[in-house]
Structures are given as C-alpha cells and as structure tokens.
C-alpha atoms as a PDB file:
ATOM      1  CA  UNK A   1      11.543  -0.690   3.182  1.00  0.00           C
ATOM      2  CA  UNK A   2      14.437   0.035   0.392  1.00  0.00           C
ATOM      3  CA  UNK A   3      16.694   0.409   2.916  1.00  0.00           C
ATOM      4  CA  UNK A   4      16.538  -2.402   4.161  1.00  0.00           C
ATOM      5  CA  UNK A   5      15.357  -5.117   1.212  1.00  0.00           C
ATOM      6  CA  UNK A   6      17.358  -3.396  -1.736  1.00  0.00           C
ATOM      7  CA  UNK A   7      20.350  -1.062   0.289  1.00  0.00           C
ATOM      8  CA  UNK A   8      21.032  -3.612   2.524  1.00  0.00           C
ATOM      9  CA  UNK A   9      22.025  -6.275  -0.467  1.00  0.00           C
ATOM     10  CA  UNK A  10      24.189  -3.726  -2.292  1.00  0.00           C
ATOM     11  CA  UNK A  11      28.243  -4.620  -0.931  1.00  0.00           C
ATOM     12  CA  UNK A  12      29.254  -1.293   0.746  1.00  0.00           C
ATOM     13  CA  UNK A  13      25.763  -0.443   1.706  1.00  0.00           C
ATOM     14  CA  UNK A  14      24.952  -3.326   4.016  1.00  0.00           C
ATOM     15  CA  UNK A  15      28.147  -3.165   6.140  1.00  0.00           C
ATOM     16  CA  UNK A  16      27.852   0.703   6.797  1.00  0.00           C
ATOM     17  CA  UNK A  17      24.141  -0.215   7.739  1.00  0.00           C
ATOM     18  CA  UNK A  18      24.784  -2.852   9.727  1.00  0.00           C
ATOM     19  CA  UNK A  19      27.157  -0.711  11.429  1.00  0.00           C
ATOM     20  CA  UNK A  20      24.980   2.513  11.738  1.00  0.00           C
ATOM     21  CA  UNK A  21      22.495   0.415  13.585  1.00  0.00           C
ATOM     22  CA  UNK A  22      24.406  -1.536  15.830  1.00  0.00           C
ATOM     23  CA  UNK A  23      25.907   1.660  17.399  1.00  0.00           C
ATOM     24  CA  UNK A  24      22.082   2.859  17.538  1.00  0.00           C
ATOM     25  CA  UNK A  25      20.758   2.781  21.042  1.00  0.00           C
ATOM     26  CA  UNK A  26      17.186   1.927  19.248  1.00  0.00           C
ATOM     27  CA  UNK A  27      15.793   1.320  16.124  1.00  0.00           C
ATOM     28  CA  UNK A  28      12.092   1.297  14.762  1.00  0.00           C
ATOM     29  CA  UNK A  29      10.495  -1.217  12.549  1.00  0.00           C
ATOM     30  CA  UNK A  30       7.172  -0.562  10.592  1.00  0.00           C
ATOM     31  CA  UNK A  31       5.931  -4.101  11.071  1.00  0.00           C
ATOM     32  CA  UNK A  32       7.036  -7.448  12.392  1.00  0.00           C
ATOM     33  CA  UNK A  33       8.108  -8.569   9.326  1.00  0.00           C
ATOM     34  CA  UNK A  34      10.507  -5.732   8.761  1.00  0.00           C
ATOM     35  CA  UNK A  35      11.666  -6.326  12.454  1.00  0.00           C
ATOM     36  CA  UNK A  36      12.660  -9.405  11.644  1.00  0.00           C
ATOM     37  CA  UNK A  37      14.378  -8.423   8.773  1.00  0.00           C
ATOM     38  CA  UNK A  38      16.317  -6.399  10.259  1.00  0.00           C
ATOM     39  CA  UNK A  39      16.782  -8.645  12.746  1.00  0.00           C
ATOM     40  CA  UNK A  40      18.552 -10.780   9.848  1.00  0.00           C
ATOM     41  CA  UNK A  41      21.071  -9.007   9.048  1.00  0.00           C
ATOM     42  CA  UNK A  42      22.767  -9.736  12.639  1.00  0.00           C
ATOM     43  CA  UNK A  43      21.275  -6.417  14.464  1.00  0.00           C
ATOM     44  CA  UNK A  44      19.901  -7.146  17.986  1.00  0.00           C
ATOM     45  CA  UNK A  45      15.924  -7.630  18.294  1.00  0.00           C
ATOM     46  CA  UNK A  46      16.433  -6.319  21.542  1.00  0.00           C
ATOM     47  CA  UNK A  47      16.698  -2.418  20.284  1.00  0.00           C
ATOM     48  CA  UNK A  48      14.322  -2.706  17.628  1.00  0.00           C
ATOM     49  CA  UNK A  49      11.148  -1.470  18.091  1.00  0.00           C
ATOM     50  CA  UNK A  50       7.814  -1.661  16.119  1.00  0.00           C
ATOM     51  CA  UNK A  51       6.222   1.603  15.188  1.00  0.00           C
ATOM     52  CA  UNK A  52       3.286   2.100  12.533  1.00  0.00           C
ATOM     53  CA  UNK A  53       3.015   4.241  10.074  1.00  0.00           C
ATOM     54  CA  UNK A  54       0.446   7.198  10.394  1.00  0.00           C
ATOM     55  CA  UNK A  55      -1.855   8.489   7.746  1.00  0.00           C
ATOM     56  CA  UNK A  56      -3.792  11.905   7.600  1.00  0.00           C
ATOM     57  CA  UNK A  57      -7.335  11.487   8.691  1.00  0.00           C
ATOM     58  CA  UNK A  58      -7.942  14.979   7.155  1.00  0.00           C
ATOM     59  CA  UNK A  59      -7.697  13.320   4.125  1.00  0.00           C
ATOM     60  CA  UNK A  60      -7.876   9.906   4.048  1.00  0.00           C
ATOM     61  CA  UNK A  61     -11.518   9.044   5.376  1.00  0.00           C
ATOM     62  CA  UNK A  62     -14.392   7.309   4.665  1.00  0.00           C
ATOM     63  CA  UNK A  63     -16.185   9.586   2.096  1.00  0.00           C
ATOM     64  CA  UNK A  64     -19.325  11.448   3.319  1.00  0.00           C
ATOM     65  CA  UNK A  65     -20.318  11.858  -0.760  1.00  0.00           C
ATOM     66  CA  UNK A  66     -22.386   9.043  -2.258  1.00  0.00           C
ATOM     67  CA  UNK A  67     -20.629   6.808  -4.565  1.00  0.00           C
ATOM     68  CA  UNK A  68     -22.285   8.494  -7.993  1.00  0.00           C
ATOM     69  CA  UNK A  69     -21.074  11.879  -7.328  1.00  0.00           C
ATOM     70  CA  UNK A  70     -17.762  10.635  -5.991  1.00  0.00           C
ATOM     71  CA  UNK A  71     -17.199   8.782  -9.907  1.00  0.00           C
ATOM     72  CA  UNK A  72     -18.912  11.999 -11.018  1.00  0.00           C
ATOM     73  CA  UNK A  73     -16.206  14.255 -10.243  1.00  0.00           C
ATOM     74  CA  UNK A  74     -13.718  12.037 -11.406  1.00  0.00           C
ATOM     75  CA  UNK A  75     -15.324  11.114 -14.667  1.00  0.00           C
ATOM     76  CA  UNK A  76     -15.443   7.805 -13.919  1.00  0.00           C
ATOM     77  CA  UNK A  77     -18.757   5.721 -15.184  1.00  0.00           C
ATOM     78  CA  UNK A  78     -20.522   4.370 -12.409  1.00  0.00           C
ATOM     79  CA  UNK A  79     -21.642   1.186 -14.012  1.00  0.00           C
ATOM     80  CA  UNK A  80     -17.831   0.450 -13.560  1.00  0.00           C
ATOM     81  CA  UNK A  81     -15.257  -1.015 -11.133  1.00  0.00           C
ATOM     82  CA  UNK A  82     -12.529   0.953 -10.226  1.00  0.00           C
ATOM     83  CA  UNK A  83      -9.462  -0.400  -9.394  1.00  0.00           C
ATOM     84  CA  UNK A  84      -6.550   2.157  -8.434  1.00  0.00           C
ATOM     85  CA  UNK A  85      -3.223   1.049  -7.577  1.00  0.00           C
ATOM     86  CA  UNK A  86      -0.859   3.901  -5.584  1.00  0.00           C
ATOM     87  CA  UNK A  87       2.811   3.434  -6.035  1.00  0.00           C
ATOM     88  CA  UNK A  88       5.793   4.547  -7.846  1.00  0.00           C
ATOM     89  CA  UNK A  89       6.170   2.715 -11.369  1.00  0.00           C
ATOM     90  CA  UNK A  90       9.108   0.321 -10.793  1.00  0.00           C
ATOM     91  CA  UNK A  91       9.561  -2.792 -11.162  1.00  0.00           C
ATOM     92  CA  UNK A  92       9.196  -3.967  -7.396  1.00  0.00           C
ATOM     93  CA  UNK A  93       5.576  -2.547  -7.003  1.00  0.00           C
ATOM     94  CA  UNK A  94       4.289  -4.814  -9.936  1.00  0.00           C
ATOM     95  CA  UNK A  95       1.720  -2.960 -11.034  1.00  0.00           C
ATOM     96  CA  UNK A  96       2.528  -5.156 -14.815  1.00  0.00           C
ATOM     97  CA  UNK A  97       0.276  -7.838 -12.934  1.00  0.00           C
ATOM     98  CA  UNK A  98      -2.882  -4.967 -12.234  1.00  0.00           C
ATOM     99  CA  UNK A  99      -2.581  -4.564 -16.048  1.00  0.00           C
ATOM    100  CA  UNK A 100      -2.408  -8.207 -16.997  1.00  0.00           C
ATOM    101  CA  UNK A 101      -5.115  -8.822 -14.814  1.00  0.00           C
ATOM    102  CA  UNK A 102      -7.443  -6.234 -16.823  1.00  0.00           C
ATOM    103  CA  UNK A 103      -8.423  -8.588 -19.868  1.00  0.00           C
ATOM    104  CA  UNK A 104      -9.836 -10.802 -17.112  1.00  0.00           C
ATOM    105  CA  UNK A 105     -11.973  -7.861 -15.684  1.00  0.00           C
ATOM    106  CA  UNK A 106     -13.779  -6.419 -18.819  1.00  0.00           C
ATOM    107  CA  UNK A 107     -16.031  -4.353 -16.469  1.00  0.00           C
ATOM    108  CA  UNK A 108     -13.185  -2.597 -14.774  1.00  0.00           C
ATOM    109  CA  UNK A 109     -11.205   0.217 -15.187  1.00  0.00           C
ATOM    110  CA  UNK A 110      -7.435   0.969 -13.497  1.00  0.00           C
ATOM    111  CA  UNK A 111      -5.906   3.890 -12.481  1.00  0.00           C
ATOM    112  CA  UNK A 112      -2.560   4.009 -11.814  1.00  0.00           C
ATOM    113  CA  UNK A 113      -1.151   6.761  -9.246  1.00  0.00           C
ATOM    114  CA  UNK A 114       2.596   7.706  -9.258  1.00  0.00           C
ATOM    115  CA  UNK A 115       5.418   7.896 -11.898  1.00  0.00           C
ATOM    116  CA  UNK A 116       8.633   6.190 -12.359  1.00  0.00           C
ATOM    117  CA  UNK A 117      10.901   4.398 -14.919  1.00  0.00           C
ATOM    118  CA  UNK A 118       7.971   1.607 -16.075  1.00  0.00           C
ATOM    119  CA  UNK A 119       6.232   3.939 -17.314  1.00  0.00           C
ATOM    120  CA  UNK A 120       7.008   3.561 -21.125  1.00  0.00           C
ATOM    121  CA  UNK A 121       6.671  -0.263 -21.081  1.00  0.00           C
ATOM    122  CA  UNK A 122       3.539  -0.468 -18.413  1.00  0.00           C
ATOM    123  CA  UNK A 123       1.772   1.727 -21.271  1.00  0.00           C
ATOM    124  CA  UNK A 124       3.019  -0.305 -24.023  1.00  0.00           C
ATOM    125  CA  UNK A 125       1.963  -3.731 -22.087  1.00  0.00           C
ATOM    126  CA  UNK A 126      -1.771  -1.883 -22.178  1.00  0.00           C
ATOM    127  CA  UNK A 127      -2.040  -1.341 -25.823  1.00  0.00           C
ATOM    128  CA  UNK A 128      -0.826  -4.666 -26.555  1.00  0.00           C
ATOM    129  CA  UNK A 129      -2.917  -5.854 -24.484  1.00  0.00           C
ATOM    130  CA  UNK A 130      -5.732  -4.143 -26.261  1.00  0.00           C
ATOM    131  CA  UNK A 131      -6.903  -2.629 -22.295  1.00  0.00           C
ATOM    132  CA  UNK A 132      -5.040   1.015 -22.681  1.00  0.00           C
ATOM    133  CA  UNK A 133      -8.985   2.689 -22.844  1.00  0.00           C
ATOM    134  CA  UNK A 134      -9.171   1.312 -19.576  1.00  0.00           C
ATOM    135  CA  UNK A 135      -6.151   1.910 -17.792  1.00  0.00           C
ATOM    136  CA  UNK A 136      -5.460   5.719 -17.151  1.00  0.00           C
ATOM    137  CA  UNK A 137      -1.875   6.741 -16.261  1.00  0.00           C
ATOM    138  CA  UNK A 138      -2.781   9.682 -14.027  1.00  0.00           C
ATOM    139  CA  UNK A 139       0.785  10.596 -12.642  1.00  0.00           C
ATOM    140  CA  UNK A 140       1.713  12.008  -9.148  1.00  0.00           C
ATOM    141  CA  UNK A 141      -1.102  13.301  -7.336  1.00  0.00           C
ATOM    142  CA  UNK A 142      -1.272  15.713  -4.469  1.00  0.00           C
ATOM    143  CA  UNK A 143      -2.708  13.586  -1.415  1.00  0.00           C
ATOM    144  CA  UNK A 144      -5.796  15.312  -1.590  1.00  0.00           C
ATOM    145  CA  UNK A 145      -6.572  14.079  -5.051  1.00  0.00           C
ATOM    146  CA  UNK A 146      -5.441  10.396  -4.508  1.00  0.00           C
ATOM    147  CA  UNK A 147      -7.550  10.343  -1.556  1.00  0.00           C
ATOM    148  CA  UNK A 148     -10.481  11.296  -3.670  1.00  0.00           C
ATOM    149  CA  UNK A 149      -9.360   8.289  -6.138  1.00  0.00           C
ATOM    150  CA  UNK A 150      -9.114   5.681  -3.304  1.00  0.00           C
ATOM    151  CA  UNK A 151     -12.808   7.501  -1.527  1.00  0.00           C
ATOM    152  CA  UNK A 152     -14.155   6.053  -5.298  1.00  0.00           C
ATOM    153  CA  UNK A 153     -12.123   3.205  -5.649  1.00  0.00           C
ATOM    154  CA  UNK A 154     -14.182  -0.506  -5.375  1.00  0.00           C
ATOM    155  CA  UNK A 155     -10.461  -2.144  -4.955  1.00  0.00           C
ATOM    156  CA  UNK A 156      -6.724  -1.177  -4.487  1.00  0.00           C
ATOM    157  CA  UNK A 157      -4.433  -3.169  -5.969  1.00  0.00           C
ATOM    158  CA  UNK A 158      -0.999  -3.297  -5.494  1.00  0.00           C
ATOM    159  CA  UNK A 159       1.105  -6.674  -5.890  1.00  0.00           C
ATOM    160  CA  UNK A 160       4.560  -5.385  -4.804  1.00  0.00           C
ATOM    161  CA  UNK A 161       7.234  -7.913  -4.200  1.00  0.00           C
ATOM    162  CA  UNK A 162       8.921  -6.062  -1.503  1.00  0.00           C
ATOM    163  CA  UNK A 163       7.303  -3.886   0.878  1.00  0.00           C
ATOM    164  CA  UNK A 164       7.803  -2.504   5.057  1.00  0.00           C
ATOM    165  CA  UNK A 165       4.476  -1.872   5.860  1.00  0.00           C
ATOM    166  CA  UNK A 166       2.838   0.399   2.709  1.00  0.00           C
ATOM    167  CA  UNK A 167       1.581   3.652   3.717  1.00  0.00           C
ATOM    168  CA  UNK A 168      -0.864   2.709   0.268  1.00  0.00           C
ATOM    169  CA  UNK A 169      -2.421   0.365   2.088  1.00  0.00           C
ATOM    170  CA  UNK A 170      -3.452   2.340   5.099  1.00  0.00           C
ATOM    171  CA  UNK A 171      -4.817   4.748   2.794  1.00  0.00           C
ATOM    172  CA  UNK A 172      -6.932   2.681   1.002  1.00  0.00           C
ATOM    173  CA  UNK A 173      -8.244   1.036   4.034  1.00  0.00           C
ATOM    174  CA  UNK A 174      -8.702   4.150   5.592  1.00  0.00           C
ATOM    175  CA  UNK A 175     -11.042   5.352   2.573  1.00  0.00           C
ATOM    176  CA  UNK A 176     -13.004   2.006   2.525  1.00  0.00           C
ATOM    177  CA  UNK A 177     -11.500   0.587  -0.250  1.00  0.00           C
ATOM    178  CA  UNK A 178     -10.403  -3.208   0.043  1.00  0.00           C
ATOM    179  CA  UNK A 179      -6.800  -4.195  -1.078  1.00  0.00           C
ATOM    180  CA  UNK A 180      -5.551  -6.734  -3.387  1.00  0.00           C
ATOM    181  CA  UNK A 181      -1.835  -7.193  -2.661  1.00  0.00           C
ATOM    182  CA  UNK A 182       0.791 -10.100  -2.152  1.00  0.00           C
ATOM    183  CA  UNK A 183       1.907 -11.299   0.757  1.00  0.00           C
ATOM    184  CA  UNK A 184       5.073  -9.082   1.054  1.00  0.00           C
ATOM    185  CA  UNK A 185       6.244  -7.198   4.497  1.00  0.00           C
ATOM    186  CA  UNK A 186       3.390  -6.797   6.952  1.00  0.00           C
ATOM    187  CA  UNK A 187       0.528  -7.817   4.648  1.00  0.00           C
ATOM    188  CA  UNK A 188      -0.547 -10.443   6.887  1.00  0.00           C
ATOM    189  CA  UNK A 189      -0.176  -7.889   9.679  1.00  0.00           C
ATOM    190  CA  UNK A 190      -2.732  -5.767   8.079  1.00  0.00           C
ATOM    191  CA  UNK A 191      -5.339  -7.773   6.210  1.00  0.00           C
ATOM    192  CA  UNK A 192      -6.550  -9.619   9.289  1.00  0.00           C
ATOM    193  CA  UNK A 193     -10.134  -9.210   7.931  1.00  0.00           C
ATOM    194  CA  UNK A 194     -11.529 -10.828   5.343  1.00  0.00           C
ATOM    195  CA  UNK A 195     -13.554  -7.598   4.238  1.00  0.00           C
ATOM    196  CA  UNK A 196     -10.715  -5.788   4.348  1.00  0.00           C
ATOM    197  CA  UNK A 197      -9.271  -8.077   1.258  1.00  0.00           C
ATOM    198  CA  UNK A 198      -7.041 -10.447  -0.174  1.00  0.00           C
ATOM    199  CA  UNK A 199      -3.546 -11.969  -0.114  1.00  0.00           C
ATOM    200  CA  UNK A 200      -2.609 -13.302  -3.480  1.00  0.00           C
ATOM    201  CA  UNK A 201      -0.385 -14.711  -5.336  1.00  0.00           C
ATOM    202  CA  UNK A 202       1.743 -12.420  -7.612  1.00  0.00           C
ATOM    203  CA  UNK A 203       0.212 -12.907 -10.890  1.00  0.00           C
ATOM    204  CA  UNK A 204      -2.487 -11.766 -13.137  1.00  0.00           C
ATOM    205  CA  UNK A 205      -4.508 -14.611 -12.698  1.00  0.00           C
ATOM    206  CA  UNK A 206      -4.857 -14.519  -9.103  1.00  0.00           C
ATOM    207  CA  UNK A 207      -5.509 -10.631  -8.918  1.00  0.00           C
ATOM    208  CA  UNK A 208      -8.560 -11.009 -11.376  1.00  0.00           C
ATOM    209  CA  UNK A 209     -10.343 -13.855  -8.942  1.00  0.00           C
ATOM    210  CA  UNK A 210      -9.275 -12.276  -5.641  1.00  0.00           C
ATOM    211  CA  UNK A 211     -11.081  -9.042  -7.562  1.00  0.00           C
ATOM    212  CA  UNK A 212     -13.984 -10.323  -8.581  1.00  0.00           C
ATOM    213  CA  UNK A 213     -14.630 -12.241  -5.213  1.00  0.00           C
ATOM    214  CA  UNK A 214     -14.367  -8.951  -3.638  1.00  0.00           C
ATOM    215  CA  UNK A 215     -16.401  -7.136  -5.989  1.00  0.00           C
ATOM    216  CA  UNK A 216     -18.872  -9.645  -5.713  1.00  0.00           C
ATOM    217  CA  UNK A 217     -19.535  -9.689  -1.977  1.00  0.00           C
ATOM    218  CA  UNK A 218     -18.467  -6.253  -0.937  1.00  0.00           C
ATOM    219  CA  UNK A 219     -18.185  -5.342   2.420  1.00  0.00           C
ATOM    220  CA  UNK A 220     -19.276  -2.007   4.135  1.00  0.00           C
ATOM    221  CA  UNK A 221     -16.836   0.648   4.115  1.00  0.00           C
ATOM    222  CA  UNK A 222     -17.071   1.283   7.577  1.00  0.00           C
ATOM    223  CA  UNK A 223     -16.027  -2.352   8.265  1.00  0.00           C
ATOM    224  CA  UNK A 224     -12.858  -1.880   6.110  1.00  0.00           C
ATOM    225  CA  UNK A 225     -12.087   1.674   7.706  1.00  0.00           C
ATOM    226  CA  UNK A 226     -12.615  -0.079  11.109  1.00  0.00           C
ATOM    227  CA  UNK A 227      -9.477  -2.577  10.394  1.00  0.00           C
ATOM    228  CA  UNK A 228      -6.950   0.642  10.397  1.00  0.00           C
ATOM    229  CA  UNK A 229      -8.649   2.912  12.811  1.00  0.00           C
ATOM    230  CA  UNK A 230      -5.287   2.894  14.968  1.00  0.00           C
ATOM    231  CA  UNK A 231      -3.178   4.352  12.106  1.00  0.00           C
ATOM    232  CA  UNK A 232      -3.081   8.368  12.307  1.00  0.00           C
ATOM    233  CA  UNK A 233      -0.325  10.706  13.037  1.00  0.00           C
ATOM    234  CA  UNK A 234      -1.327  11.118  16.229  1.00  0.00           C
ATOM    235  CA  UNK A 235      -0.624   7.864  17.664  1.00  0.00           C
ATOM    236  CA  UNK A 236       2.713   8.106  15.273  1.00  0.00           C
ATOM    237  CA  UNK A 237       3.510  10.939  17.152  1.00  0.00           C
ATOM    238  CA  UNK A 238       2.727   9.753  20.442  1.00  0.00           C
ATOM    239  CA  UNK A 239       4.428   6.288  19.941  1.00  0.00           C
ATOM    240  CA  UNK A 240       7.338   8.188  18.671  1.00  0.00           C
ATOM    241  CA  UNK A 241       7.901  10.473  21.374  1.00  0.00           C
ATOM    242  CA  UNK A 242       7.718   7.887  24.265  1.00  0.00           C
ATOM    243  CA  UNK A 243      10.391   6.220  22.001  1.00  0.00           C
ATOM    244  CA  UNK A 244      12.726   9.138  22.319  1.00  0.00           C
ATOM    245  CA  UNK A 245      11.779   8.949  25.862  1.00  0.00           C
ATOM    246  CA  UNK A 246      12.736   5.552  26.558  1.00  0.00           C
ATOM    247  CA  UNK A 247      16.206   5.725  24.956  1.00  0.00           C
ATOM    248  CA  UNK A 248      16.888   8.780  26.932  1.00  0.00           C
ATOM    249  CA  UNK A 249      15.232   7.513  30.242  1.00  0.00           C
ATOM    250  CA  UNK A 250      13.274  10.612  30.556  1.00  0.00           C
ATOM    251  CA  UNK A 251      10.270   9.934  32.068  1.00  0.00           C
ATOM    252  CA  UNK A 252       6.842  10.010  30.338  1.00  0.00           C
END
C-alpha cells in the first residue's frame, strides 16, 4: 500500500525502493492492481507475485447471533442502519465523505473505527454538520470488538483514495456486511458481486445512493461471506510458503 503509493513518490525513498526490489529474487503483490504498480516504477513483472491477504476466521465470521441482540450489545437501535467504516483517520481513507454522506441518510448511524490525525476536524465536520448524535468516534478496537461492529453492521464504508488490497474489506465481507468504497487498488478485484456492494465515486453524494440501494435490496449474508471465502490465514500461509519454496527451488 503506503509503500508503494506514498514512499515510493517521496525523492530518496523511491530510488532505494526501486533498488531493494530489483536485487529481490521475488516480490509479492496484494492484488493486480498493486502488481502493476509496482510494475510502474520499472521493477520486472516477471518476479512479482500476487498473494492475498488473510483474515482470522476465528473472528471475522458470519454471526451465529440474530441481528437484535447483535445491536443489543452494542447499544445500537435496531430500527437503524449501521454504517461502520474501519480505517485509520487520515486523509487518504476519506472517511470526510462517510460523514458528508450522513445528512443524506437520516435513518443511519456511523461508526468510525481507528484513530489518527483527522480526528479533530472529522468531529468538527459532524457538528457542523448538525449529524455528531449520529456518528460515534469509537477509537482503536481490539479485532474482536470490530468484528462484533462489522457482524452488526448493514454497510461498510470506506472511500479511500489509495489502497493495496484493504484487509477492511475482507473483514467486512467476511462478516456479511456489504462495502461501499471507491474504486482504488483491487476494488474491482474484490467486489465482483453485486451483493457484495458498490464502487462509487468519491463523494458524499454517491455514498448516500450506493447506500440506500444497498439497504434497500439487501442481500443474504451468506452470499456476501461467499465472495471472500478464499481469504484466511491459512491459504496466506500456504501461498506464502510455496513462495519461499519457489525462490529457493526447494521442492514442495
């Protein structure tokens, strides 16, 4: 991701990269797009190689509670949409759109997962915006806990302008919850189901309709889950190992 679409820009940076990889016997890509990034910056497609992300499936699951007492336990009224976006608060993963797009969802509430430096003004943008009793800065989370969010979630949204392939997205997916994000690194690569969600523009306009089209015709959870069954850390693993293998010529 940031090593690539931010380091790699940054004079200094980008020649000891460029360097570093194309001594590398092989390098790995989380998506196509990020391949070809790479790829870009004069490196060999040859030695790159894709490899997913993985996700825990300990965690991140399809939830075996029913949708009241998963809002329940989060406090969260059930008459409600929730939107939750997962992401550090800087300015690349956007989530000033999510909150722009709230006056267009009056029956919606967003929570917003992860700190950073936009903090200040993302909670400022809310109360001018007269939406800050429905949009709930909840900090870092331990995994377990933002699982639980995305398990409850009705949409994720998260219109970065940058991204490799988001482990957020997985996540969500994972849990059943269908995304909202831009078409940035491997979106395309990942939404390849209209259940699973939506490719939008980046502005607040286009998150509210892709949301509301979503929450209007949802889809079963176990069709959005289905979309990312091939993410875990077991076929990371695996897929990493044979790697290693390969550039060594060890056998499998």
């Amino acid at each position: 991701g940031a090593d690539i679409h931010h380091w790699a820009t940054v004079s200094g940076c980008r020649e000891q990269i460029v360097e570093a990889a194309r001594n590398a016997k092989g390098l790995l890509a989380v998506s196509k797009a990020m391949k070809a990034d790479i790829a870009a910056l004069g490196i060999d497609e040859a030695i790159i190689q894709i490899h997913h992300t993985g996700i825990d499936r300990s965690l991140f699951h399809i939830p075996t509670d029913d949708h009241e007492t998963l809002r329940t336990r989060l406090n969260v009224p059930i008459f409600e949409a929730l939107l939750v976006s997962v992401g550090a608060l800087i300015p690349r993963k956007g989530q000033s759109f999510a909150i722009e797009a709230m006056p267009h969802l009056p029956e919606a509430r967003l929570a917003l997962i992860g700190e950073g430096e936009d903090r200040p003004m993302l909670e400022k943008l809310a109360r001018e915006l007269a939406v800050a009793d429905r949009v709930h800065f909840l900090g870092s989370l331990p995994h377990q806990q933002i699982a639980r969010y995305l398990q409850a979630a009705d949409v994720a949204v998260l219109p970065s302008s940058s991204e490799g392939l988001a482990n957020a997205w997985i996540e969500a997916l994972a849990c059943g919850a269908p995304l909202v994000i831009t078409d940035a690194g491997g979106a395309r690569e990942v939404l390849t189901n209209e259940a699973a969600g939506r490719i939008v523009e980046r502005n607040p306009e286009a998150i509210a309709t892709a949301v509301h089209q979503l929450l209007a015709h949802p889809a079963h959870r176990e069709t959005i889950a289905a979309t990312v069954a091939s993410y875990s850390w077991e076929a990371n693993g695996a897929a990493l190992v044979a790697h290693w293998r390969h550039l060594v010529g060890s056998p499998a």
